[in-house]
C-alpha atoms as a PDB file:
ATOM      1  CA  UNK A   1       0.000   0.000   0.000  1.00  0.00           C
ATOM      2  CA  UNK A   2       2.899   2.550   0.437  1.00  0.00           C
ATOM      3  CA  UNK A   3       4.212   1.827  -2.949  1.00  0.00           C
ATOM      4  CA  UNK A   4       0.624   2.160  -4.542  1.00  0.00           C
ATOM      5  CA  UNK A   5       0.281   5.708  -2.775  1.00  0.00           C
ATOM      6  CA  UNK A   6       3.707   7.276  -3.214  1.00  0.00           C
ATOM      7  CA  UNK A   7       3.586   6.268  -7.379  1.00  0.00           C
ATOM      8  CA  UNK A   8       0.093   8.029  -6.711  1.00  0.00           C
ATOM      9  CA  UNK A   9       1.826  10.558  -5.655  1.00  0.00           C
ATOM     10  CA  UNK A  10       4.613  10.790  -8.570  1.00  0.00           C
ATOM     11  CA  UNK A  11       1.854  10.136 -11.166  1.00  0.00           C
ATOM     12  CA  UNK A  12      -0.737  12.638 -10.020  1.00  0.00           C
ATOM     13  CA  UNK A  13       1.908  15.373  -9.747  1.00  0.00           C
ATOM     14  CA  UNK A  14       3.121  14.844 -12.999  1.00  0.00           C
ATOM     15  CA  UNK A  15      -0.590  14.643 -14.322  1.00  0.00           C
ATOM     16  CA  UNK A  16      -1.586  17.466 -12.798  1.00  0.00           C
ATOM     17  CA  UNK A  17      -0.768  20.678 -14.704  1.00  0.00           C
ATOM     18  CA  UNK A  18      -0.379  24.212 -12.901  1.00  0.00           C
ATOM     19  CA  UNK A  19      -1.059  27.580 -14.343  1.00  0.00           C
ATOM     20  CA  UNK A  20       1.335  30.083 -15.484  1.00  0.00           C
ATOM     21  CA  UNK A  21       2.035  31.810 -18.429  1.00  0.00           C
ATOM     22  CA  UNK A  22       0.960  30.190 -22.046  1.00  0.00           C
ATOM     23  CA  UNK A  23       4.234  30.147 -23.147  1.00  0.00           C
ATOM     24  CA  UNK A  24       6.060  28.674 -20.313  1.00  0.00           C
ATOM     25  CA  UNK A  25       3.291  26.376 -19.194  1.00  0.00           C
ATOM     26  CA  UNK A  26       3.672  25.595 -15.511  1.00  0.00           C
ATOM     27  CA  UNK A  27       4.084  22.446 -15.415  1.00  0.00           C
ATOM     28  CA  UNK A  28       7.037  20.195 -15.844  1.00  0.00           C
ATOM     29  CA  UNK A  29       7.212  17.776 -18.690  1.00  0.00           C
ATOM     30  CA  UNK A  30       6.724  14.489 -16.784  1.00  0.00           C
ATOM     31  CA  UNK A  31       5.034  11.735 -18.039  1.00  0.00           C
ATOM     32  CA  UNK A  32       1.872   9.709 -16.068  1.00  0.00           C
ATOM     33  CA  UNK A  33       4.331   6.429 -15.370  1.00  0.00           C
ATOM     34  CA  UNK A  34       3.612   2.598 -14.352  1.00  0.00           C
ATOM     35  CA  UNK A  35       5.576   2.343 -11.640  1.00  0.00           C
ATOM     36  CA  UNK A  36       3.734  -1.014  -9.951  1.00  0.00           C
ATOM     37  CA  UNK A  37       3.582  -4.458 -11.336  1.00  0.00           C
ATOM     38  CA  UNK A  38       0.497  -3.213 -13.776  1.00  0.00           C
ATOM     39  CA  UNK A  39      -0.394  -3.566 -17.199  1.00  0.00           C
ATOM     40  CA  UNK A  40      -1.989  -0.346 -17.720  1.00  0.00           C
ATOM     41  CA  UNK A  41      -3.283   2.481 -15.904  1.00  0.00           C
ATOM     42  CA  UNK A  42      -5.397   5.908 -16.650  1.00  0.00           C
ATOM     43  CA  UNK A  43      -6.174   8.804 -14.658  1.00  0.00           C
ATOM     44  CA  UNK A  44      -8.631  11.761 -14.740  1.00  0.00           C
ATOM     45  CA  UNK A  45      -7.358  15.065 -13.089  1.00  0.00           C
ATOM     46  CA  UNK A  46      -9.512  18.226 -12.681  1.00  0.00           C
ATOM     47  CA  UNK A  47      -8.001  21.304 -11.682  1.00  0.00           C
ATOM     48  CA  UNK A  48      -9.036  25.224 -10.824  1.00  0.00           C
ATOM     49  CA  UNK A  49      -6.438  27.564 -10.774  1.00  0.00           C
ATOM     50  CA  UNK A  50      -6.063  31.152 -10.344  1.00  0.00           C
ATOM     51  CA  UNK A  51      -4.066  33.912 -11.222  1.00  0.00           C
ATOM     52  CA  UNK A  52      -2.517  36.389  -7.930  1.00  0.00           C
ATOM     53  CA  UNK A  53      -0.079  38.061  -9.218  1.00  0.00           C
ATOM     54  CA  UNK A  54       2.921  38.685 -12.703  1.00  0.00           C
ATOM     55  CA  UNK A  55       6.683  38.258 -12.157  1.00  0.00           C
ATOM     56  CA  UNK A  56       8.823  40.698 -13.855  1.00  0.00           C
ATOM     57  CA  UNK A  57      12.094  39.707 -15.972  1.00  0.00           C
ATOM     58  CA  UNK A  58      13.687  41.972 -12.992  1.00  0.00           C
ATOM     59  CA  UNK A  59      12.394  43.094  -9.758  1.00  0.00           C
ATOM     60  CA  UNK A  60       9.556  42.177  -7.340  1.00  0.00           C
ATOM     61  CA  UNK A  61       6.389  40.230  -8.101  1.00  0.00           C
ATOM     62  CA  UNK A  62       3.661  42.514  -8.599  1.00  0.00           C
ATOM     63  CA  UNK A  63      -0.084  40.717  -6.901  1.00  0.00           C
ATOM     64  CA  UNK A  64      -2.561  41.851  -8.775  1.00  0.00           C
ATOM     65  CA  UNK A  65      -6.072  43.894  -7.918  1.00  0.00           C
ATOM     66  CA  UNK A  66      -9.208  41.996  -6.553  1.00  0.00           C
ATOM     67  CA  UNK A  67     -10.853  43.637  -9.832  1.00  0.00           C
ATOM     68  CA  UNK A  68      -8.608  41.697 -12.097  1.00  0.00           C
ATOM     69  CA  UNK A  69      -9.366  37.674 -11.566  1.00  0.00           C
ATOM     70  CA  UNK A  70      -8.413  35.650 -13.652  1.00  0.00           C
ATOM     71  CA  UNK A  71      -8.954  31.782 -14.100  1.00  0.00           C
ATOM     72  CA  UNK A  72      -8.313  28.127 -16.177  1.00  0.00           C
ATOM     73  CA  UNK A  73     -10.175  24.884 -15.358  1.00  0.00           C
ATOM     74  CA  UNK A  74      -8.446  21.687 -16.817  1.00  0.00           C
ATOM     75  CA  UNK A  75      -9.665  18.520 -17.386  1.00  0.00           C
ATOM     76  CA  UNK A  76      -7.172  16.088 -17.806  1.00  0.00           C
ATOM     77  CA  UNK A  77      -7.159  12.458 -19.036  1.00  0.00           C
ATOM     78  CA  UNK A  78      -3.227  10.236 -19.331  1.00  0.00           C
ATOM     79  CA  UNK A  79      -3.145   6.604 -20.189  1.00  0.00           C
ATOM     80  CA  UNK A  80       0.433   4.308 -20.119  1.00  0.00           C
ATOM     81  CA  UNK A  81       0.436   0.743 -21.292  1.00  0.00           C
ATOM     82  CA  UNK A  82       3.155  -1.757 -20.635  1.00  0.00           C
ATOM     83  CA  UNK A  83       4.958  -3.129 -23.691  1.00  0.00           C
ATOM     84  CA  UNK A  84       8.048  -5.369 -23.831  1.00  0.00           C
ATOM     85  CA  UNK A  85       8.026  -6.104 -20.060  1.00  0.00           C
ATOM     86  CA  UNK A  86      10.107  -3.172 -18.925  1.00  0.00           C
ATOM     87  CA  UNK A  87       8.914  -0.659 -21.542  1.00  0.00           C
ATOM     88  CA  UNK A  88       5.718   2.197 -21.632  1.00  0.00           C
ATOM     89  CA  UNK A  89       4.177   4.528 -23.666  1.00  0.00           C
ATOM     90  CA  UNK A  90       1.729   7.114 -22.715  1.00  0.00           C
ATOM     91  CA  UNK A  91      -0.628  10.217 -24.093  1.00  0.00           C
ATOM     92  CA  UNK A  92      -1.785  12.280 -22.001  1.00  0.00           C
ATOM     93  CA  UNK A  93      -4.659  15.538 -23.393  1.00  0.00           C
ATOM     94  CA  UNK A  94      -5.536  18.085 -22.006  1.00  0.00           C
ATOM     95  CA  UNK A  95      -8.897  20.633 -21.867  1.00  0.00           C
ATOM     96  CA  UNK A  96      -8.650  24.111 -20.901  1.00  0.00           C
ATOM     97  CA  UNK A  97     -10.890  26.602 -20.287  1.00  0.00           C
ATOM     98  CA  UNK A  98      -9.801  30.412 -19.600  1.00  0.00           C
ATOM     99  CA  UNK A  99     -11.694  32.848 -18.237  1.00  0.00           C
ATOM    100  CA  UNK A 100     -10.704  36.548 -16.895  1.00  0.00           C
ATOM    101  CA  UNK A 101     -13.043  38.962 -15.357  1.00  0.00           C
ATOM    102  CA  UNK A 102     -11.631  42.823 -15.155  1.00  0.00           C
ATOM    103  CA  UNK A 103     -13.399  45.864 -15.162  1.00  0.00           C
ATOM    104  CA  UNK A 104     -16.602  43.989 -15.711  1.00  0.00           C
ATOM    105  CA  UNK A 105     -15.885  42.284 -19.104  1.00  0.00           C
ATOM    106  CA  UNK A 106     -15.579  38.428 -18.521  1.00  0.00           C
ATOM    107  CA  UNK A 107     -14.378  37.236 -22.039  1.00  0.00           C
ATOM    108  CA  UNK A 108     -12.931  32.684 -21.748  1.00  0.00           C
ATOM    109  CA  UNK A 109     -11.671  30.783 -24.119  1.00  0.00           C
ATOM    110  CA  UNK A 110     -11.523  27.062 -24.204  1.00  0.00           C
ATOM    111  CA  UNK A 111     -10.092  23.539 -25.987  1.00  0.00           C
ATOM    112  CA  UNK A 112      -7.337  21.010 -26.424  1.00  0.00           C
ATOM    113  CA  UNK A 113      -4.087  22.228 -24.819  1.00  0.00           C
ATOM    114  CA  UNK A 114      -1.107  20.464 -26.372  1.00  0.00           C
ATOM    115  CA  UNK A 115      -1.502  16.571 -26.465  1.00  0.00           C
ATOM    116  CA  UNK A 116       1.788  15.104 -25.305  1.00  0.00           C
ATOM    117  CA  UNK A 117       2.909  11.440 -26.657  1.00  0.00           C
ATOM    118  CA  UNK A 118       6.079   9.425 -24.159  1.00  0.00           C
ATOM    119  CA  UNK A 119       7.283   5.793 -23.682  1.00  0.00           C
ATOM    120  CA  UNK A 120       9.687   4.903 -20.935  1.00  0.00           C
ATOM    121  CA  UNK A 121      11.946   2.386 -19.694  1.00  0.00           C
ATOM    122  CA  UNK A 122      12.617   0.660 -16.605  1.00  0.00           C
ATOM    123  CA  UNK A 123      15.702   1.352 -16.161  1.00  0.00           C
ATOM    124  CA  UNK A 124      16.204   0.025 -12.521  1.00  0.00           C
ATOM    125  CA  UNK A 125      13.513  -2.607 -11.920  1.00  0.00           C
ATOM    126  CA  UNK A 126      12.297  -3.645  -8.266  1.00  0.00           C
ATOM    127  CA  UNK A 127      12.984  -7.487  -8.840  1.00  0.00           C
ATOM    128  CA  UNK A 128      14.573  -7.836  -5.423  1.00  0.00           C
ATOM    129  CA  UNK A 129      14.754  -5.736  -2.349  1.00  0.00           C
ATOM    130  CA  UNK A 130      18.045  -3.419  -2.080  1.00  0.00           C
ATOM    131  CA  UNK A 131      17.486  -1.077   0.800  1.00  0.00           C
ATOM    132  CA  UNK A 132      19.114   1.704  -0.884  1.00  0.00           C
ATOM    133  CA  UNK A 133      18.699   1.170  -5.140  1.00  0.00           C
ATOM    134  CA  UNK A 134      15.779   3.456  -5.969  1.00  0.00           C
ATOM    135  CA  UNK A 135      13.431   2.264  -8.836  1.00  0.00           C
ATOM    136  CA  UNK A 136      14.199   4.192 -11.940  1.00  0.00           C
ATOM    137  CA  UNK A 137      12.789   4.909 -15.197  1.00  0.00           C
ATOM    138  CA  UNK A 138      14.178   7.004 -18.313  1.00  0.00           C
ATOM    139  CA  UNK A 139      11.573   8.061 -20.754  1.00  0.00           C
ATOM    140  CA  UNK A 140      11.426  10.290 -23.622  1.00  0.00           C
ATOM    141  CA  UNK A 141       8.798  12.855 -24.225  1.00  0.00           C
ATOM    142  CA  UNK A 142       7.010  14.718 -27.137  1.00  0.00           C
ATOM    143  CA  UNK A 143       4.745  18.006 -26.730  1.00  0.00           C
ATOM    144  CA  UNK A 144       2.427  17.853 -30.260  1.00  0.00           C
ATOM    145  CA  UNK A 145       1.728  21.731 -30.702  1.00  0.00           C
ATOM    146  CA  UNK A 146      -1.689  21.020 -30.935  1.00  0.00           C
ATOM    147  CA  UNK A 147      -3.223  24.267 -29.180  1.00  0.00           C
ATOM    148  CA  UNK A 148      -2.574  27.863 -30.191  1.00  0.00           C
ATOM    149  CA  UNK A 149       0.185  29.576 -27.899  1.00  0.00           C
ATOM    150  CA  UNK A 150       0.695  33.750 -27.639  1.00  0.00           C
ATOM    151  CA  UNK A 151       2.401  33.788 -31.277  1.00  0.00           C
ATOM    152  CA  UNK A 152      -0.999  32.397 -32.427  1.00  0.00           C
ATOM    153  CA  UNK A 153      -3.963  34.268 -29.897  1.00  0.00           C
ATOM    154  CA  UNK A 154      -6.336  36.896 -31.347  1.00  0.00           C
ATOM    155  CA  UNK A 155      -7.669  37.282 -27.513  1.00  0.00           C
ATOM    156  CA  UNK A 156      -6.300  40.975 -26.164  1.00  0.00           C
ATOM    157  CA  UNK A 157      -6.280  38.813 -22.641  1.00  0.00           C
ATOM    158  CA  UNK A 158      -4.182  35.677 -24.319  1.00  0.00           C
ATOM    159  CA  UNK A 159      -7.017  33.574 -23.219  1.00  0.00           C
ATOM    160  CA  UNK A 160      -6.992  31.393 -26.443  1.00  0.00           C
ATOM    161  CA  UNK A 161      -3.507  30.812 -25.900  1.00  0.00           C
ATOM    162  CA  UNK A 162      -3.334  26.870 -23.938  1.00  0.00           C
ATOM    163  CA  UNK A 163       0.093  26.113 -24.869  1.00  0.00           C
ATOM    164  CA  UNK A 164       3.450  27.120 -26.161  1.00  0.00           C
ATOM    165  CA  UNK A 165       3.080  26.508 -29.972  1.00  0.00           C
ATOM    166  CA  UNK A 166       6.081  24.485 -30.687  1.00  0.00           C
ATOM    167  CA  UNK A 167       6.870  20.738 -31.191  1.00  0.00           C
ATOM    168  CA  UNK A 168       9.484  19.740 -28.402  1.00  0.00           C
ATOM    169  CA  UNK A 169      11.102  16.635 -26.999  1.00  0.00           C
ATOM    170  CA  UNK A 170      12.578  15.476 -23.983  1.00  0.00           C
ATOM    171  CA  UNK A 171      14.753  13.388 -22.275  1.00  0.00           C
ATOM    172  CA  UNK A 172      14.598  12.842 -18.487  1.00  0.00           C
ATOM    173  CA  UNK A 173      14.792  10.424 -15.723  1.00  0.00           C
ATOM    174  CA  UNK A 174      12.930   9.310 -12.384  1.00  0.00           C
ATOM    175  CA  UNK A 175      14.018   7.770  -9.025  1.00  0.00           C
ATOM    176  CA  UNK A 176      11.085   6.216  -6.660  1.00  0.00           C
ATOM    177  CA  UNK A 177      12.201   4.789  -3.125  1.00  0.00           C
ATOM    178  CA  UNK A 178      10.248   3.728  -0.126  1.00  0.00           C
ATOM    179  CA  UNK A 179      12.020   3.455   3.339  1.00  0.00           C
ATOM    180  CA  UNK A 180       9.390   1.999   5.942  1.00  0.00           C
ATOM    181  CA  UNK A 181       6.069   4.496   5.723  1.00  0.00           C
ATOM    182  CA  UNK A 182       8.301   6.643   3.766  1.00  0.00           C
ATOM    183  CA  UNK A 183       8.869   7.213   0.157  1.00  0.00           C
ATOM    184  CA  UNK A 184      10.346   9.584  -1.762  1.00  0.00           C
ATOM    185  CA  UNK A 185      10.218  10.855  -5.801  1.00  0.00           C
ATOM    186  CA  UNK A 186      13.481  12.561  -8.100  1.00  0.00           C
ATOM    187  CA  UNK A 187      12.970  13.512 -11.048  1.00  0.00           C
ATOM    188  CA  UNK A 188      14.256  15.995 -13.679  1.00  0.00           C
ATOM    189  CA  UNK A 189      14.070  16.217 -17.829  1.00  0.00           C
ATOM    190  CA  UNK A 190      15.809  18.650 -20.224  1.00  0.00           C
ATOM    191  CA  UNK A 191      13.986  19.782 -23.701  1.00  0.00           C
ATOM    192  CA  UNK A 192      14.486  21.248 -27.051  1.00  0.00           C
ATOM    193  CA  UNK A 193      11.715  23.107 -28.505  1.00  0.00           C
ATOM    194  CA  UNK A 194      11.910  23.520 -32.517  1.00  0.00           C
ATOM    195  CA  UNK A 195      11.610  26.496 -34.529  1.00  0.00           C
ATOM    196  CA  UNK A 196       8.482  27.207 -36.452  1.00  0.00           C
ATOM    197  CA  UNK A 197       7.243  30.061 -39.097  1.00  0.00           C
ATOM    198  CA  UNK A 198       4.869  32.697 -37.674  1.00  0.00           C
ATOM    199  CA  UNK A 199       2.480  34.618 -39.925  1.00  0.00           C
ATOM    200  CA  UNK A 200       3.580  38.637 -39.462  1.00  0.00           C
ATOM    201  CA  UNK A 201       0.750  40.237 -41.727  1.00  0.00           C
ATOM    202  CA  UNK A 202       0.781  41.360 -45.248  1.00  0.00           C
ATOM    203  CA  UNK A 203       1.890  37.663 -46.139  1.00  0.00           C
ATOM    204  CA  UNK A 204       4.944  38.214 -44.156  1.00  0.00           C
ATOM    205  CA  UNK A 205       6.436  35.312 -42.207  1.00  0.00           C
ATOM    206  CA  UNK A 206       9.211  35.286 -39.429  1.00  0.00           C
ATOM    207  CA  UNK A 207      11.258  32.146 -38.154  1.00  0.00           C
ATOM    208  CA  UNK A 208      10.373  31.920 -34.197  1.00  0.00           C
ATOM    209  CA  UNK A 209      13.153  30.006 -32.463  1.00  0.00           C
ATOM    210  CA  UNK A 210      13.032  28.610 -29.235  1.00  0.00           C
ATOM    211  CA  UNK A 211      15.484  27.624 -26.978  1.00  0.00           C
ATOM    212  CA  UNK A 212      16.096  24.861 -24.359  1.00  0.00           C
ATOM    213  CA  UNK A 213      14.469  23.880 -21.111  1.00  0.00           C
ATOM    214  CA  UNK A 214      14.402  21.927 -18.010  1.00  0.00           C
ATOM    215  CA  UNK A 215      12.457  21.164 -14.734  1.00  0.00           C
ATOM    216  CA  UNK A 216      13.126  19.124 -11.937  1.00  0.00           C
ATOM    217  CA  UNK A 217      10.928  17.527  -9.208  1.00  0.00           C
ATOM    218  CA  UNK A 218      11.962  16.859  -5.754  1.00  0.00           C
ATOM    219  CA  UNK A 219       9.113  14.991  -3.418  1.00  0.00           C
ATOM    220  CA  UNK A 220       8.408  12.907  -0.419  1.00  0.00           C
ATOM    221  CA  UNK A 221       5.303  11.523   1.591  1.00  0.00           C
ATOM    222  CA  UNK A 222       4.303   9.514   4.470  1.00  0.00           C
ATOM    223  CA  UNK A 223       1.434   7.010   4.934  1.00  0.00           C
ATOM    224  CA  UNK A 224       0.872   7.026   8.674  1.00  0.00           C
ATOM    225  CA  UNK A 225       0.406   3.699  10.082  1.00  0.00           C
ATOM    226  CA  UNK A 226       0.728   1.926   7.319  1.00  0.00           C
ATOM    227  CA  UNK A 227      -2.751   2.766   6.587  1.00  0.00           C
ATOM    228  CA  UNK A 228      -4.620   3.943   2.785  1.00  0.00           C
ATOM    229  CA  UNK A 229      -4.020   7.652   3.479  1.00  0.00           C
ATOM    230  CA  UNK A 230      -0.932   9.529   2.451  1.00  0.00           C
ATOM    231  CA  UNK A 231       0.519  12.683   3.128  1.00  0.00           C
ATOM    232  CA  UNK A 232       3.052  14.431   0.390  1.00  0.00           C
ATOM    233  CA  UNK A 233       4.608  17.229  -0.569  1.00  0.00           C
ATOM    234  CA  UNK A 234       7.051  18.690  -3.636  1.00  0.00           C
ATOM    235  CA  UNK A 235       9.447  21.432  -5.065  1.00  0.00           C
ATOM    236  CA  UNK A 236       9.027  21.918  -8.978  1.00  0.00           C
ATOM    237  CA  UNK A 237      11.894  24.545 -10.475  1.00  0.00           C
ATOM    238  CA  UNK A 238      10.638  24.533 -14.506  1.00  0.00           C
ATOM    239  CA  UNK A 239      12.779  26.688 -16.756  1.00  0.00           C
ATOM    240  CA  UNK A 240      12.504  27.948 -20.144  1.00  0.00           C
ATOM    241  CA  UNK A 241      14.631  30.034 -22.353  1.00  0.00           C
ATOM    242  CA  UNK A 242      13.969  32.932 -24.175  1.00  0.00           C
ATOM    243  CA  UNK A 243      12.193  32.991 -27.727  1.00  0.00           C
ATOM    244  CA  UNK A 244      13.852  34.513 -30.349  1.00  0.00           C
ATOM    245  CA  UNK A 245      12.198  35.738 -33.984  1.00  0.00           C
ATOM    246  CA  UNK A 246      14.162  36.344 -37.032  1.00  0.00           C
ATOM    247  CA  UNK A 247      13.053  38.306 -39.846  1.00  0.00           C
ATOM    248  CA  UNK A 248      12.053  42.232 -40.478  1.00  0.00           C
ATOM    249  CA  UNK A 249      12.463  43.216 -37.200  1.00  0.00           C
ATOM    250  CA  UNK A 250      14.228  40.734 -35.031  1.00  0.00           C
ATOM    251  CA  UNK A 251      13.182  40.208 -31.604  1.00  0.00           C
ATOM    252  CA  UNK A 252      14.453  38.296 -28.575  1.00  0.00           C
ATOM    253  CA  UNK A 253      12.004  37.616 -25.065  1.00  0.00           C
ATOM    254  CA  UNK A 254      14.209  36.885 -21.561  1.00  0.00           C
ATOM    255  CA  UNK A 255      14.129  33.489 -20.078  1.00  0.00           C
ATOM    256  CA  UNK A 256      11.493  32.379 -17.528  1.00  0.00           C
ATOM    257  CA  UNK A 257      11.488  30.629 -14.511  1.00  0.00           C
ATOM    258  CA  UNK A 258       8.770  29.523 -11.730  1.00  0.00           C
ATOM    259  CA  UNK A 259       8.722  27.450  -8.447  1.00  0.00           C
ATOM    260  CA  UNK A 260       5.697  25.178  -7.908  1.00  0.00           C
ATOM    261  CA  UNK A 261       5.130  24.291  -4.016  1.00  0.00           C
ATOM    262  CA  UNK A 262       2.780  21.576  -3.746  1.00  0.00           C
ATOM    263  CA  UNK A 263       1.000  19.725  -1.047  1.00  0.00           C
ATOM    264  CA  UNK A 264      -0.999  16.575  -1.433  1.00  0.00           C
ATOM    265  CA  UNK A 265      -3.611  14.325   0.034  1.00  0.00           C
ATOM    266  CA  UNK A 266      -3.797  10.866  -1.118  1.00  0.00           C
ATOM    267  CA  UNK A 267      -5.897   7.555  -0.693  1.00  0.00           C
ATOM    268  CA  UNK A 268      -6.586   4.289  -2.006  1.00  0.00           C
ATOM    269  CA  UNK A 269     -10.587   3.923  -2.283  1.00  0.00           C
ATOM    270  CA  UNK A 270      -9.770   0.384  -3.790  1.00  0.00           C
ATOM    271  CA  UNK A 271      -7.350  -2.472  -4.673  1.00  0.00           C
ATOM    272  CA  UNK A 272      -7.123  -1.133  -8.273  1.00  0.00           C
ATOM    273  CA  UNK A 273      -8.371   2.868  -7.505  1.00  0.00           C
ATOM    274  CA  UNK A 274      -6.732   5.947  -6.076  1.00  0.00           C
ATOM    275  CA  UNK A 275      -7.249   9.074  -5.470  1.00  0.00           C
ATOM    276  CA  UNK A 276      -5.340  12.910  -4.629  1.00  0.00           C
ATOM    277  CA  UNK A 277      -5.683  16.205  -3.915  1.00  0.00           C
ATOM    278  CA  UNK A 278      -3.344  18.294  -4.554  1.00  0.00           C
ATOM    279  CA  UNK A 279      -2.791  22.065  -4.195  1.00  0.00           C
ATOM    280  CA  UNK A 280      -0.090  23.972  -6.014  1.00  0.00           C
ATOM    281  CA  UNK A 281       1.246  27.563  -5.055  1.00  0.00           C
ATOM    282  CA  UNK A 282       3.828  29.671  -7.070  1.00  0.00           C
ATOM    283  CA  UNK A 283       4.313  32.279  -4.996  1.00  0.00           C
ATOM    284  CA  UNK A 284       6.370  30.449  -1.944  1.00  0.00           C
ATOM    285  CA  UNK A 285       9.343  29.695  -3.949  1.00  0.00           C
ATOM    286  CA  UNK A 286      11.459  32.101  -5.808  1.00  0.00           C
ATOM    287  CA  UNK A 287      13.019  33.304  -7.935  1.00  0.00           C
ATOM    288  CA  UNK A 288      10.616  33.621 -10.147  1.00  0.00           C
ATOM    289  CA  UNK A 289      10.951  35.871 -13.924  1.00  0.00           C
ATOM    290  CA  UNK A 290       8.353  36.896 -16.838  1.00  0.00           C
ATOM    291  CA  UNK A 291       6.012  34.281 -15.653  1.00  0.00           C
ATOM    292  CA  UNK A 292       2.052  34.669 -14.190  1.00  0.00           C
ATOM    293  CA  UNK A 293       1.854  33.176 -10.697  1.00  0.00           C
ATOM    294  CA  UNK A 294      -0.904  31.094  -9.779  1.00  0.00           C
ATOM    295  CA  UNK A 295      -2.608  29.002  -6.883  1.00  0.00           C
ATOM    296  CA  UNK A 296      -4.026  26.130  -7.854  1.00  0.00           C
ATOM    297  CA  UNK A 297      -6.159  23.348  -6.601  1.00  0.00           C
ATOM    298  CA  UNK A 298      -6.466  20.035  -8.387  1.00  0.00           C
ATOM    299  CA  UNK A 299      -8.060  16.489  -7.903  1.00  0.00           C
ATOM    300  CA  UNK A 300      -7.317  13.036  -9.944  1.00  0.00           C
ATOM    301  CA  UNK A 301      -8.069   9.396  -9.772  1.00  0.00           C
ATOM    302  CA  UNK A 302      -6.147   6.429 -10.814  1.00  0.00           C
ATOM    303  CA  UNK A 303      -7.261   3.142 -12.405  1.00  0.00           C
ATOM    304  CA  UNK A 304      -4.950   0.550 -12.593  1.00  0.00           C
ATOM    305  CA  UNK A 305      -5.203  -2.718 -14.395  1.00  0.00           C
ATOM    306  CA  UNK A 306      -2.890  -5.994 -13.294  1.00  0.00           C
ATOM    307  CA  UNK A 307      -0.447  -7.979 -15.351  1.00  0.00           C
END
């Protein structure tokens, strides 16, 4: 049962996106992974999140006015199947709905963020007990630009803009461990974003270039007594570099950077059914540059299905 609830844990986390800008996402590029002796497993995650406040490429967070609220649901459905006994692929899609509310005009926006496609191997397999070799996993990730992103909104708010409007891939790694009613989760992933044309007007086009980006996830949890209930928490750094656009008038955006801070509640309702809740904060953690900061609260529920 402690295994079960910390890969809740990992999985729902990972699942589970957070709001912050369009074009630097939130959320770290981690894929929804089988990390118990399972065949297959989906989960549902449903998130609110809210805007509080916009971090500057220099300087101090500004919070923003009780007049200006703005908001994103997400629905979220990811699916893995096991393939070749230690391999995994995945897709996980998103919905997103936008909404802001300022001086009285509450325009939204809503639809398929970007679908994301992974498989993954396990690297470091639990086939005996080791009291101090984690369980691993590599896996390799691509983001399908399947939503428009701020090079492709006609919204004055950016609220049609659900994700960052490139194809990217990447390459990361994850270590699971359990010590007693303790576990614990590392993770981290580097990717490459490609460059893409971008209609300018007048039947114009520029080249929009991206550059490279990273996140990392540190977490741990406790399931007191041994019991169905687990306690958890993590520290997400996601970073992502500037965008740069070649053409008439060549243009260059500064590097972002957030912190998400998040606690979680979790609990096996079943042998093959979990649940979380999970809230996310990105103003408790710093630095923080040219991002939107955001609270958010989120809930999801695993199905698992046995070898």
């Amino acid at each position: 049962m402690k295994f079960s609830l910390g890969a809740l844990f990992f999985i729902a986390l990972a699942a589970t996106p957070s709001q912050a800008a369009p074009c630097c996402s939130g959320a770290s590029s981690l894929p929804s992974l089988i990390t118990g002796d399972d065949q297959a497993q989906m989960s549902f995650g449903a998130s609110q999140g809210q805007v509080i406040g916009d971090a500057p490429n220099e300087g101090t967070p500004i919070f923003r006015s009780s007049s200006d609220f703005e908001t994103s649901q997400i629905l979220r459905l990811d699916g893995a199947y096991r393939f070749l006994d230690r391999f995994q692929g995945g897709l996980g899609i998103p919905f997103i709905r936008r909404s802001r509310n300022i001086g009285g005009n509450s325009p939204s926006a809503s639809g398929i963020g970007d679908v994301t496609l992974d498989i993954a191997y396990e690297a470091l397999p639990e086939w005996s007990y080791s009291p101090w070799i984690p369980h691993g996993f590599i896996f390799l990730q691509s983001t399908l630009p399947t939503s428009p992103s701020v090079l492709d909104s006609s919204d004055p708010y950016l609220l049609d803009a659900r994700g960052r409007g490139f194809f990217s891939l990447a390459l990361g790694g994850a270590l699971l461990k359990v010590f007693g009613n303790f576990d614990f989760a590392l993770s981290a992933e580097w990717h490459r974003s490609f460059a893409r044309a971008m209609d300018i007007g007048d039947g114009t086009t520029a080249e929009v270039i991206p550059g490279y980006g990273g996140s990392a996830l540190l977490g741990a949890g406790v399931s007191p007594w041994s019991g169905p209930v687990r306690f958890g928490m993590s520290l997400s750094p996601i970073f992502e570099q500037g965008i740069q656009t070649e053409g008439q008038a060549p243009t260059s955006s500064a590097s972002q950077l957030v912190w998400n801070t998040s606690f979680s509640l979790g609990y096996a309702i079943l042998k093959d059914y979990s649940a979380s809740l999970i809230y996310t904060d990105q103003t408790l953690m710093g630095p923080a540059k040219n991002v939107s900061l955001s609270r958010t609260v989120a809930v999801s529920v695993l199905k698992r299905w046995a070898l």
